[in-house]
PDB file of N, CA and C in Angstrom:
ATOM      1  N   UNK A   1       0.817  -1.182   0.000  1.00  0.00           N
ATOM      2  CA  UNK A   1       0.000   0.000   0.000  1.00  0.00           C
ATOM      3  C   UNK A   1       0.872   1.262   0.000  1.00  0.00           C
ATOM      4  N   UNK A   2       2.056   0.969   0.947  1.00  0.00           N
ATOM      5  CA  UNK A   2       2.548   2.507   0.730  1.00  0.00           C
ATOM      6  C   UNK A   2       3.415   2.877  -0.387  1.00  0.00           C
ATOM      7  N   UNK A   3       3.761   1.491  -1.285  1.00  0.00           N
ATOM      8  CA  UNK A   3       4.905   1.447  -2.556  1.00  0.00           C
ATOM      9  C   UNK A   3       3.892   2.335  -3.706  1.00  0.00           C
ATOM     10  N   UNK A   4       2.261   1.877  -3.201  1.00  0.00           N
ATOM     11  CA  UNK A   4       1.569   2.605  -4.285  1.00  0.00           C
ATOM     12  C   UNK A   4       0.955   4.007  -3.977  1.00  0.00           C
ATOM     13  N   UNK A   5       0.908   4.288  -2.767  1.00  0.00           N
ATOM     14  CA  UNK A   5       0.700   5.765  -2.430  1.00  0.00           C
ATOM     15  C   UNK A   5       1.742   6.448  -3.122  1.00  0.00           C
ATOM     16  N   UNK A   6       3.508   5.941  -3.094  1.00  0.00           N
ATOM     17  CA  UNK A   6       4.665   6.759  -3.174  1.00  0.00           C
ATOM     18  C   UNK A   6       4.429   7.030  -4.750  1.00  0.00           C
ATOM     19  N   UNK A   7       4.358   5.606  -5.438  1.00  0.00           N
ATOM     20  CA  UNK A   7       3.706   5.612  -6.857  1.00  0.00           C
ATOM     21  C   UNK A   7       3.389   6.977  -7.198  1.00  0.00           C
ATOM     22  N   UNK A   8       2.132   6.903  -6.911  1.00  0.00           N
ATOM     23  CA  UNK A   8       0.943   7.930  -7.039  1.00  0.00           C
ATOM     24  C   UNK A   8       1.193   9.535  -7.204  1.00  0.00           C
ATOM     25  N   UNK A   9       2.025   9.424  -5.451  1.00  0.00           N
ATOM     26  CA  UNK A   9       3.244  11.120  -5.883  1.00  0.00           C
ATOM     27  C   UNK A   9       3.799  11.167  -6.430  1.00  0.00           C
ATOM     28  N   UNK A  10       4.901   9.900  -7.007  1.00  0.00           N
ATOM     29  CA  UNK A  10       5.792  10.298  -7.954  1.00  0.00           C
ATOM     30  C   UNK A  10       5.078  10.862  -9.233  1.00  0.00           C
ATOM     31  N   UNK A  11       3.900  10.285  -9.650  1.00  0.00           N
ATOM     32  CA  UNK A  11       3.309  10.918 -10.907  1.00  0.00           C
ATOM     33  C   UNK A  11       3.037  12.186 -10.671  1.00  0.00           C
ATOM     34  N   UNK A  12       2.313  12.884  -9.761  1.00  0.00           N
ATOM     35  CA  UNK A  12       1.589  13.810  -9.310  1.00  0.00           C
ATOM     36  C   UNK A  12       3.260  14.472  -9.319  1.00  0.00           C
ATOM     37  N   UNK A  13       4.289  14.549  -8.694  1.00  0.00           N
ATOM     38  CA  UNK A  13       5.183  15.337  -9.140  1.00  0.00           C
ATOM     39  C   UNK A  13       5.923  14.958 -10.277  1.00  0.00           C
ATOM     40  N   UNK A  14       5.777  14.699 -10.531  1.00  0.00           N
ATOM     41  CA  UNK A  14       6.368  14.394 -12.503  1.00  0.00           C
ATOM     42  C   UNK A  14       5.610  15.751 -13.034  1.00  0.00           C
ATOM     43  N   UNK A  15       4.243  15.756 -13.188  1.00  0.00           N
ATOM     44  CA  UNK A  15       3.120  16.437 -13.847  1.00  0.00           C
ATOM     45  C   UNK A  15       3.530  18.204 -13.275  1.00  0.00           C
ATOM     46  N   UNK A  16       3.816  17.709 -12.389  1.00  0.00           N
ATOM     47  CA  UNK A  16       4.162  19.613 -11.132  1.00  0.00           C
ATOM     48  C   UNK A  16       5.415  19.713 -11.789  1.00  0.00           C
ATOM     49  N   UNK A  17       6.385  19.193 -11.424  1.00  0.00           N
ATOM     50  CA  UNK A  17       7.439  19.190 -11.599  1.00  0.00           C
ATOM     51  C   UNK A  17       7.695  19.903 -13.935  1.00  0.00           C
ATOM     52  N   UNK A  18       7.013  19.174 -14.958  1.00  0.00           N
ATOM     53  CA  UNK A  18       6.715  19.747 -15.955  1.00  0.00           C
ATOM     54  C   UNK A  18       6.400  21.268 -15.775  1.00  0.00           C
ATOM     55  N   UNK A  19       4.993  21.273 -15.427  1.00  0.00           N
ATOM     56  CA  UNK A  19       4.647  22.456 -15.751  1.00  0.00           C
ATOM     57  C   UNK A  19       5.691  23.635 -14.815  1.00  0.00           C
ATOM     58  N   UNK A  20       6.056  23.360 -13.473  1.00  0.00           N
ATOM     59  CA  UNK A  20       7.091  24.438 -13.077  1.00  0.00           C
ATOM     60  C   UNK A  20       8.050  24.982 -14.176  1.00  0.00           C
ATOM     61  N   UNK A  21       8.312  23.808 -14.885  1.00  0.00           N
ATOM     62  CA  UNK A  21       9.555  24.035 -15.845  1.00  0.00           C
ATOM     63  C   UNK A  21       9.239  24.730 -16.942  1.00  0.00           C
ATOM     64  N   UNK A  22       7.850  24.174 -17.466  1.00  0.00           N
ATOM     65  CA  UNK A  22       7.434  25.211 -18.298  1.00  0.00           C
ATOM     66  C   UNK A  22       6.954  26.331 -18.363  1.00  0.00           C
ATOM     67  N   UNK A  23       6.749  26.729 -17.216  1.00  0.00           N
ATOM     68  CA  UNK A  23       6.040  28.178 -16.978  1.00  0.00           C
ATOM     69  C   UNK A  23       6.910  29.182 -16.290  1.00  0.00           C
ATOM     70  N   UNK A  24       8.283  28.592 -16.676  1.00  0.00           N
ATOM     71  CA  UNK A  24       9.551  29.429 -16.033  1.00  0.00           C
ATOM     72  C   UNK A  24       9.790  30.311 -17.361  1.00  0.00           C
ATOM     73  N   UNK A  25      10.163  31.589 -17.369  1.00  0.00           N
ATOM     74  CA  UNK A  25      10.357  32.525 -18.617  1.00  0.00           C
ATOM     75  C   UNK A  25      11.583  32.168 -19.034  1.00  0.00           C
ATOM     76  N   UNK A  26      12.069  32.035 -20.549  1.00  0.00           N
ATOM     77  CA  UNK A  26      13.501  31.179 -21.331  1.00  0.00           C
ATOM     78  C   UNK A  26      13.542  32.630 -22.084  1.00  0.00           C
ATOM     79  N   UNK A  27      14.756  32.193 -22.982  1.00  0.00           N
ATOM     80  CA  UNK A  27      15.243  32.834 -23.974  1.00  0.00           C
ATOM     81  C   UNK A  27      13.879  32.765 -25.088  1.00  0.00           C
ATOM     82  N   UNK A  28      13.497  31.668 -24.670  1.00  0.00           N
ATOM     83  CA  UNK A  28      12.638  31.458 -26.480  1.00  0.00           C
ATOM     84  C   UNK A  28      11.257  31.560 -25.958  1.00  0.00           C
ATOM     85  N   UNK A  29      10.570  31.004 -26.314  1.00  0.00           N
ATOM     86  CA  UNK A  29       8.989  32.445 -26.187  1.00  0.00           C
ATOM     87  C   UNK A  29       8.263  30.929 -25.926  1.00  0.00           C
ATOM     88  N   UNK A  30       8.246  30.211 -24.545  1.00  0.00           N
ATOM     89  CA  UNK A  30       7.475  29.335 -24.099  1.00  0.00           C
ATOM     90  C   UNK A  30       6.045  29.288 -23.889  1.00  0.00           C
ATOM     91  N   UNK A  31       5.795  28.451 -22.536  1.00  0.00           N
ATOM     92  CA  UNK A  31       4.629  28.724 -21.995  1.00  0.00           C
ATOM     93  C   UNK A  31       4.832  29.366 -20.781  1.00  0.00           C
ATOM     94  N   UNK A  32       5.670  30.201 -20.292  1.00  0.00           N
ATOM     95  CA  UNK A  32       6.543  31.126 -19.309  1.00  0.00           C
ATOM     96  C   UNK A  32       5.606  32.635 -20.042  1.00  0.00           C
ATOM     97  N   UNK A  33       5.204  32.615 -21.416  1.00  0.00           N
ATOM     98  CA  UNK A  33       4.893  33.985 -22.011  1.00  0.00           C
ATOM     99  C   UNK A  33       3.017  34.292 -21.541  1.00  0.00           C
ATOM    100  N   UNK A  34       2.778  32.787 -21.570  1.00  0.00           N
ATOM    101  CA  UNK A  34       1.593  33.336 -20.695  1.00  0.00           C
ATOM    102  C   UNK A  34       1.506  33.614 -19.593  1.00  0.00           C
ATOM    103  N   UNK A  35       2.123  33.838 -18.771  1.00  0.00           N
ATOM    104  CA  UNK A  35       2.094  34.234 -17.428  1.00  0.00           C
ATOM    105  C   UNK A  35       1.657  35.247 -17.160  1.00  0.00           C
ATOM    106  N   UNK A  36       1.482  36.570 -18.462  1.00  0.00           N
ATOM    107  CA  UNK A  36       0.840  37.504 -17.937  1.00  0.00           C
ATOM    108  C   UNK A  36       1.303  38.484 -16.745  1.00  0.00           C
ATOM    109  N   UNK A  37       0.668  39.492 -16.491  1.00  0.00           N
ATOM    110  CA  UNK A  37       0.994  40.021 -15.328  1.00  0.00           C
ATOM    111  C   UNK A  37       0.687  39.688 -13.732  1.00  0.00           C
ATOM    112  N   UNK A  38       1.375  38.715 -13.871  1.00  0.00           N
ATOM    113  CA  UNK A  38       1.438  37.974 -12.348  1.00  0.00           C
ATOM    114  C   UNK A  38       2.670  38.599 -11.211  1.00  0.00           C
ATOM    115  N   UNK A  39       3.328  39.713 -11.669  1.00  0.00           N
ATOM    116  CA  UNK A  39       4.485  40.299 -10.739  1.00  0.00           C
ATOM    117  C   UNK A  39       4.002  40.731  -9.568  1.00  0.00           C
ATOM    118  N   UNK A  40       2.649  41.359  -9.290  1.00  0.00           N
ATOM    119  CA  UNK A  40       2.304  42.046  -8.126  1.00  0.00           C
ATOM    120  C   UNK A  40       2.155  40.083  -7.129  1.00  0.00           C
ATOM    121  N   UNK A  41       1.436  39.229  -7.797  1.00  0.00           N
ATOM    122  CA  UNK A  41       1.492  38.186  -6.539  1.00  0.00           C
ATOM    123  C   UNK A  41       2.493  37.858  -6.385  1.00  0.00           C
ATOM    124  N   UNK A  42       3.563  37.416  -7.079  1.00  0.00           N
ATOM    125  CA  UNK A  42       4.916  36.844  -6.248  1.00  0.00           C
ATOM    126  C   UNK A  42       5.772  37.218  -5.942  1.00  0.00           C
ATOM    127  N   UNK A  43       5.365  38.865  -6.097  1.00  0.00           N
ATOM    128  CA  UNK A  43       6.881  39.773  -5.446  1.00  0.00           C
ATOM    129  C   UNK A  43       7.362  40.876  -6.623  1.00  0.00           C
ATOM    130  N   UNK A  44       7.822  41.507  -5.856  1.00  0.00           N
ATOM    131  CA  UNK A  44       8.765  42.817  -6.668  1.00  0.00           C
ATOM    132  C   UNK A  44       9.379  41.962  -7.850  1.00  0.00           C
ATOM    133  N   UNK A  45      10.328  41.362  -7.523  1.00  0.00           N
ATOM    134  CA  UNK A  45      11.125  40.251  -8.484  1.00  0.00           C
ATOM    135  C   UNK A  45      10.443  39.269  -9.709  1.00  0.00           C
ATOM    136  N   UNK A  46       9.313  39.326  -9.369  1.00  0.00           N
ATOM    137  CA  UNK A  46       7.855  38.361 -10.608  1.00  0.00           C
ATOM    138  C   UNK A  46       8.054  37.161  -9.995  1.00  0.00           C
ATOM    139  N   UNK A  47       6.925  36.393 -10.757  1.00  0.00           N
ATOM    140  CA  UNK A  47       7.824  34.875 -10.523  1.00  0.00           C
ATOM    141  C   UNK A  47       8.796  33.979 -11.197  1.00  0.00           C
ATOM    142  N   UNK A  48       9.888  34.546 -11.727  1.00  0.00           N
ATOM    143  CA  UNK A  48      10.555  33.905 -11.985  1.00  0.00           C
ATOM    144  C   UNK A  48      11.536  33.494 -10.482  1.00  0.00           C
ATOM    145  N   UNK A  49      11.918  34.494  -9.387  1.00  0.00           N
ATOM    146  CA  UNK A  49      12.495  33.945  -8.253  1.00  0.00           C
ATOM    147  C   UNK A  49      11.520  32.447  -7.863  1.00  0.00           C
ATOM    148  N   UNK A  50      10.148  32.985  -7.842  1.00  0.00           N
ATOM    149  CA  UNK A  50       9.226  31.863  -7.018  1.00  0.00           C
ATOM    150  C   UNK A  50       9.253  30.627  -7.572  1.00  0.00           C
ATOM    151  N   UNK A  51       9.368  30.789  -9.344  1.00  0.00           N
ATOM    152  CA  UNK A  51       9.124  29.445  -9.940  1.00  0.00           C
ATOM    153  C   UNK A  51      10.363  28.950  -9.910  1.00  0.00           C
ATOM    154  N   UNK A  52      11.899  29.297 -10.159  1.00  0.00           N
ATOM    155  CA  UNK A  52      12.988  28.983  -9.691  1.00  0.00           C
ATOM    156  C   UNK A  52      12.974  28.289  -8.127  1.00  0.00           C
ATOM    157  N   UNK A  53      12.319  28.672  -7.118  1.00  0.00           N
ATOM    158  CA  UNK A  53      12.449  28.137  -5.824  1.00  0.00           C
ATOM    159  C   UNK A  53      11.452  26.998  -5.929  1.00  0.00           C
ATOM    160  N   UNK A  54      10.548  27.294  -6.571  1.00  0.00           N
ATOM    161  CA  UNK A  54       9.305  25.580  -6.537  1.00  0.00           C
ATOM    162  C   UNK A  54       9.917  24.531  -7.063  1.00  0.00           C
ATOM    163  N   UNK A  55      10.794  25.203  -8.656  1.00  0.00           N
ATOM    164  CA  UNK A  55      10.862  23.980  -9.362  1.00  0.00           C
ATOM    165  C   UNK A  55      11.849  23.165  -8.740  1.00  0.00           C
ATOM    166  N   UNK A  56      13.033  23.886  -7.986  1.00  0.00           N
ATOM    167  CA  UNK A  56      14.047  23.259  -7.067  1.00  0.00           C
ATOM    168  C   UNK A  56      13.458  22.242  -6.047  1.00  0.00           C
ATOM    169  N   UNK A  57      12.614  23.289  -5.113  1.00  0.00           N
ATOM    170  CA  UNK A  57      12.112  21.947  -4.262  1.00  0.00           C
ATOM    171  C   UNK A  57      10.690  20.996  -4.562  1.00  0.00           C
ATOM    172  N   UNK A  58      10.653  21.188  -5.389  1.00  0.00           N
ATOM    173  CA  UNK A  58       9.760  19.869  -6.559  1.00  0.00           C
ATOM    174  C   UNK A  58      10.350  18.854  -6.927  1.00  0.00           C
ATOM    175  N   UNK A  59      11.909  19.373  -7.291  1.00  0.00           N
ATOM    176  CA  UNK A  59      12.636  18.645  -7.890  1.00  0.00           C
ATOM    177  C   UNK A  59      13.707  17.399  -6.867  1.00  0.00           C
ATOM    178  N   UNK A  60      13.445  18.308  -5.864  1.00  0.00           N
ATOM    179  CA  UNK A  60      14.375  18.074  -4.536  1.00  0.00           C
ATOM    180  C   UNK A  60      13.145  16.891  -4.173  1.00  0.00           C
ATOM    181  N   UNK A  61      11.933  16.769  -3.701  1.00  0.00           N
ATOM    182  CA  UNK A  61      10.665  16.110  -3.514  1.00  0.00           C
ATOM    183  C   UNK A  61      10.866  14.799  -4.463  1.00  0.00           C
ATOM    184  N   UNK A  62      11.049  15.194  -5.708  1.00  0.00           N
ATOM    185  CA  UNK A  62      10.853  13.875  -7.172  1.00  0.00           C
ATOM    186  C   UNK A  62      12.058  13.340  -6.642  1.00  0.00           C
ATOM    187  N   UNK A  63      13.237  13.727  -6.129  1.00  0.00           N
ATOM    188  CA  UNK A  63      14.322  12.683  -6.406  1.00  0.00           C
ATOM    189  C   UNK A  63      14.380  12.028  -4.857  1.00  0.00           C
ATOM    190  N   UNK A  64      13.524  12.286  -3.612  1.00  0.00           N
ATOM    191  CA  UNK A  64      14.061  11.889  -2.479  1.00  0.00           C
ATOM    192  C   UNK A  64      12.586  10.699  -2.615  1.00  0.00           C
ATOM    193  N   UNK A  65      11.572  11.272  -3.476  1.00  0.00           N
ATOM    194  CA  UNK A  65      10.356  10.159  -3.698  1.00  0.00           C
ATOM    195  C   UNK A  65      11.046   8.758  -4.458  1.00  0.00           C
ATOM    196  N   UNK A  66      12.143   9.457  -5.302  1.00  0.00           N
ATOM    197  CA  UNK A  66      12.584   8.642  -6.183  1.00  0.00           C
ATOM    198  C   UNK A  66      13.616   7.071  -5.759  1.00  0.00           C
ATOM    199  N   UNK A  67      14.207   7.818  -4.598  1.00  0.00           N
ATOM    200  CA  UNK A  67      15.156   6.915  -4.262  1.00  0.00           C
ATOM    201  C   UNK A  67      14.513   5.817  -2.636  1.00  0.00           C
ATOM    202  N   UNK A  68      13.086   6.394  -2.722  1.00  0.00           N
ATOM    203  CA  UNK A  68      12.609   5.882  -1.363  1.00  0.00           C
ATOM    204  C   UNK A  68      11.864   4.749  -2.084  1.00  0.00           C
ATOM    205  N   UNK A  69      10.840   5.207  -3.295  1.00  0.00           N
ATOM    206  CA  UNK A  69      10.726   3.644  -3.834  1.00  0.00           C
ATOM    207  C   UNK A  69      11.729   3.003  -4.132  1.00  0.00           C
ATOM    208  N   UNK A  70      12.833   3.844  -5.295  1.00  0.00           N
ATOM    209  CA  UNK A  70      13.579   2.575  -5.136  1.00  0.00           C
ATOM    210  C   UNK A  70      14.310   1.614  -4.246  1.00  0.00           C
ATOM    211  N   UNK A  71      13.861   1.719  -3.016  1.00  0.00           N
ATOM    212  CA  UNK A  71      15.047   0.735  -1.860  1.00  0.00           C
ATOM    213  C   UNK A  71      13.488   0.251  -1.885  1.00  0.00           C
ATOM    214  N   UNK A  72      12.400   0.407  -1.480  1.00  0.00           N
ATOM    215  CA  UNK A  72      11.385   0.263  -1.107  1.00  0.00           C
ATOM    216  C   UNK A  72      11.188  -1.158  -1.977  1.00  0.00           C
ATOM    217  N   UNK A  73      11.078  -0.840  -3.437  1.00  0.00           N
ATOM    218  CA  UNK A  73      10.892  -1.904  -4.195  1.00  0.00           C
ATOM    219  C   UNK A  73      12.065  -3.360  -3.861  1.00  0.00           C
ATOM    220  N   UNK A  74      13.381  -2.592  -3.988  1.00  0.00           N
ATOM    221  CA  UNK A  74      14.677  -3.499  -3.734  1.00  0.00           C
ATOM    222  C   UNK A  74      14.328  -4.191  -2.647  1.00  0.00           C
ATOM    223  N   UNK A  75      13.543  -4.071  -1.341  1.00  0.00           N
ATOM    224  CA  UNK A  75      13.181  -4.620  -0.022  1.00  0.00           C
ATOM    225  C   UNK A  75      12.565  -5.872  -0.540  1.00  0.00           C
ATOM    226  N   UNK A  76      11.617  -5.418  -1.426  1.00  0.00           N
ATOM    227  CA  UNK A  76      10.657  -6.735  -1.748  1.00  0.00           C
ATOM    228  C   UNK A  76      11.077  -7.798  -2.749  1.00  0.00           C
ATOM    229  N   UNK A  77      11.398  -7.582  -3.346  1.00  0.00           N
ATOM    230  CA  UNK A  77      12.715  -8.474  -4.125  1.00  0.00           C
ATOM    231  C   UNK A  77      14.067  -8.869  -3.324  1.00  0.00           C
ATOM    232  N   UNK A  78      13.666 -10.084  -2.524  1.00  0.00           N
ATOM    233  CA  UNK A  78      14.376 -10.906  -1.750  1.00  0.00           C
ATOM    234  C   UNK A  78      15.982 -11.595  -2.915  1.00  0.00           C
ATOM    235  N   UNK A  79      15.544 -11.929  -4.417  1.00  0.00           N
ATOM    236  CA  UNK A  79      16.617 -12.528  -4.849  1.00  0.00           C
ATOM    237  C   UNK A  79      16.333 -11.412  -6.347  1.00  0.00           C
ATOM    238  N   UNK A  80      17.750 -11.732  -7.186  1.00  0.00           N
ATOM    239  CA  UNK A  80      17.513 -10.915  -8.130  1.00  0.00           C
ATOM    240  C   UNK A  80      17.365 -12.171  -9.390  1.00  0.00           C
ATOM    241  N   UNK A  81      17.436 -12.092 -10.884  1.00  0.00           N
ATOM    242  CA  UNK A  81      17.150 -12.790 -11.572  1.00  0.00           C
ATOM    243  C   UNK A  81      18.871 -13.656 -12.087  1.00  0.00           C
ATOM    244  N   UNK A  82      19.902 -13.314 -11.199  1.00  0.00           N
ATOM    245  CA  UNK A  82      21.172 -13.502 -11.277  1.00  0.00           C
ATOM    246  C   UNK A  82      21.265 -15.057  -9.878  1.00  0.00           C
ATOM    247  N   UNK A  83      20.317 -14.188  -9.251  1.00  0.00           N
ATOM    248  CA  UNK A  83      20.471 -15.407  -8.222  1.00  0.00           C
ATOM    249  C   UNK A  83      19.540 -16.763  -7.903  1.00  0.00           C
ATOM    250  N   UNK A  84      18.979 -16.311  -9.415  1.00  0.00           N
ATOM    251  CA  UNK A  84      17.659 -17.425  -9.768  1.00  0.00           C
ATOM    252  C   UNK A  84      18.575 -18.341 -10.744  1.00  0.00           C
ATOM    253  N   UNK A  85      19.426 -17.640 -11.490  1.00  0.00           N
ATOM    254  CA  UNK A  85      20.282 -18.333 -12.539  1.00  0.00           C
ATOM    255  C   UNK A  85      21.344 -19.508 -11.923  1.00  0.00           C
ATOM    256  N   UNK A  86      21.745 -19.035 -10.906  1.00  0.00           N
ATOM    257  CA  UNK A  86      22.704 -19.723  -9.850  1.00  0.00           C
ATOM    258  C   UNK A  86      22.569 -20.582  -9.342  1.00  0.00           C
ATOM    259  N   UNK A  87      21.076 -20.635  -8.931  1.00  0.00           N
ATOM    260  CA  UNK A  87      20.155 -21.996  -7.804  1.00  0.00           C
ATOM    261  C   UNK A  87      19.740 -23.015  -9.371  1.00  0.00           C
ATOM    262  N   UNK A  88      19.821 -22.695 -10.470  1.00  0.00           N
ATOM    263  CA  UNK A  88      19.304 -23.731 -11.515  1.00  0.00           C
ATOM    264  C   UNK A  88      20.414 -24.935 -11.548  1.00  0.00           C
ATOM    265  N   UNK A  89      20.147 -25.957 -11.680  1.00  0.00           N
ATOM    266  CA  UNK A  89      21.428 -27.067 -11.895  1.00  0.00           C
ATOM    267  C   UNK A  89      21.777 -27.243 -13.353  1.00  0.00           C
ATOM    268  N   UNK A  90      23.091 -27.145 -14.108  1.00  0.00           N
ATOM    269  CA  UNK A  90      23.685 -26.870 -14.727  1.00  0.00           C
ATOM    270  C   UNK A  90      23.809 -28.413 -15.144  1.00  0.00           C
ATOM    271  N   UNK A  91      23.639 -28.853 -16.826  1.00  0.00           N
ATOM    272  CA  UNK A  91      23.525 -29.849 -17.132  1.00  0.00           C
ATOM    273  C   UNK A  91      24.790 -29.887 -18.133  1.00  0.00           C
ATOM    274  N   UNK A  92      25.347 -30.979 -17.619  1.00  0.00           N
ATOM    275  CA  UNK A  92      26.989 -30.817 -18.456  1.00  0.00           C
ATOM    276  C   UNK A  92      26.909 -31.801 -19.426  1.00  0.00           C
ATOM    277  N   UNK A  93      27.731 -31.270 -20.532  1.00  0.00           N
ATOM    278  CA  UNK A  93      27.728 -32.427 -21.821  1.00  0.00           C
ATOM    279  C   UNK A  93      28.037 -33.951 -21.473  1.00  0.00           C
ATOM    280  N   UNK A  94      27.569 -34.741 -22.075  1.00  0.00           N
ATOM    281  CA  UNK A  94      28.427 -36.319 -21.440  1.00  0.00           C
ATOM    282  C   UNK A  94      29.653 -36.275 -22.094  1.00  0.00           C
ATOM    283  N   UNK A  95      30.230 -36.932 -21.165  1.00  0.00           N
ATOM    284  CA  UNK A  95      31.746 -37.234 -21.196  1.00  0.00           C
ATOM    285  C   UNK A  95      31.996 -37.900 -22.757  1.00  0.00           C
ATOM    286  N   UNK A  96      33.126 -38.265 -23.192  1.00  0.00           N
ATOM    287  CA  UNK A  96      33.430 -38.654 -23.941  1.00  0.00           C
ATOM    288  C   UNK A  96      34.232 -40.275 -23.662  1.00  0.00           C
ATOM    289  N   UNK A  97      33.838 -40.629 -24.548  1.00  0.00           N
ATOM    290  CA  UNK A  97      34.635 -42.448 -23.865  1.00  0.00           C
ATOM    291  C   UNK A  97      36.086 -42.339 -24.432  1.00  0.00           C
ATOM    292  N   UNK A  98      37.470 -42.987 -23.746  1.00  0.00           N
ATOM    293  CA  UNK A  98      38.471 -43.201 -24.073  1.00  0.00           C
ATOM    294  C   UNK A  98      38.511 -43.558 -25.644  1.00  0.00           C
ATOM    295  N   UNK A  99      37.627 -44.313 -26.315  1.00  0.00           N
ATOM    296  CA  UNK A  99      37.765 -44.864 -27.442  1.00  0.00           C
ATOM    297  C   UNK A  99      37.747 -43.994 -28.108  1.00  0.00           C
ATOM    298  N   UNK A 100      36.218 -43.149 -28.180  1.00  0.00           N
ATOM    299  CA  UNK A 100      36.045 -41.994 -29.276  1.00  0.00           C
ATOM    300  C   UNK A 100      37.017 -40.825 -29.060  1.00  0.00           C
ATOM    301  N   UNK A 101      37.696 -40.496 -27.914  1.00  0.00           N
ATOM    302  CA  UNK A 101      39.230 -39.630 -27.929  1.00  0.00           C
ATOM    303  C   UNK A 101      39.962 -39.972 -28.848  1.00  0.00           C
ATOM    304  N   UNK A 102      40.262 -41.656 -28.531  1.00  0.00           N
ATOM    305  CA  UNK A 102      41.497 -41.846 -29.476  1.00  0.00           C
ATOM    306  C   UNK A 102      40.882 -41.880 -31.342  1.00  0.00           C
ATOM    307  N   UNK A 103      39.622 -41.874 -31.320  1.00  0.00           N
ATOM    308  CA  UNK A 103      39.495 -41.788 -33.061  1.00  0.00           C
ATOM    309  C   UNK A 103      39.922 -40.376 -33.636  1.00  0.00           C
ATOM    310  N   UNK A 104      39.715 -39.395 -32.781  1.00  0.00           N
ATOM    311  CA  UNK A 104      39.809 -37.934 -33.046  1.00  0.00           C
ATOM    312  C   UNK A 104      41.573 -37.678 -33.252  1.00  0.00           C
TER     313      UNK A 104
END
């Protein structure tokens, strides 16, 4: 249950995590150009300080979500597919008889 709650945020910040990025103002004429006059809500500075500080700790959020499933998952996976290969018994060619050596 909680591997799929973490799931769940990781999408939900994937989706946040996009649009922060896109609604940050670039060199080239994004989706940062609709933003409109939004300077009086996020400060003297506009939001480019604010969306710079979200997308950081959005980003900071996606990668600490990121590395908590992954041990999370690694927990539940007791063996890997290396150590499934290992436990198989290994079937060796038959021997060869003294006779058919010496024809060769």
């Amino acid at each position: 249950m909680t591997t799929s709650f973490l799931l769940i945020v990781q999408i939900v910040l994937v989706a946040v995590l996009v649009l922060a990025v896109l609604l940050q103002k670039s060199s080239s004429i994004g989706l940062g150009a609709y933003s409109g006059s939004n300077d009086s809500v996020f400060g003297a500075k506009g939001p480019n300080s604010f969306l710079a500080k979200a997308t950081f700790t959005i980003g900071f959020l996606f990668v600490i979500n990121t590395i908590t499933l992954g041990y999370m998952y690694s927990q539940k996976a007791q063996s890997s597919v290396v150590d499934n290969l290992v436990d198989q018994t290994v079937v060796a060619a038959p021997a060869l008889d003294k006779k058919e050596e010496s024809k060769k």
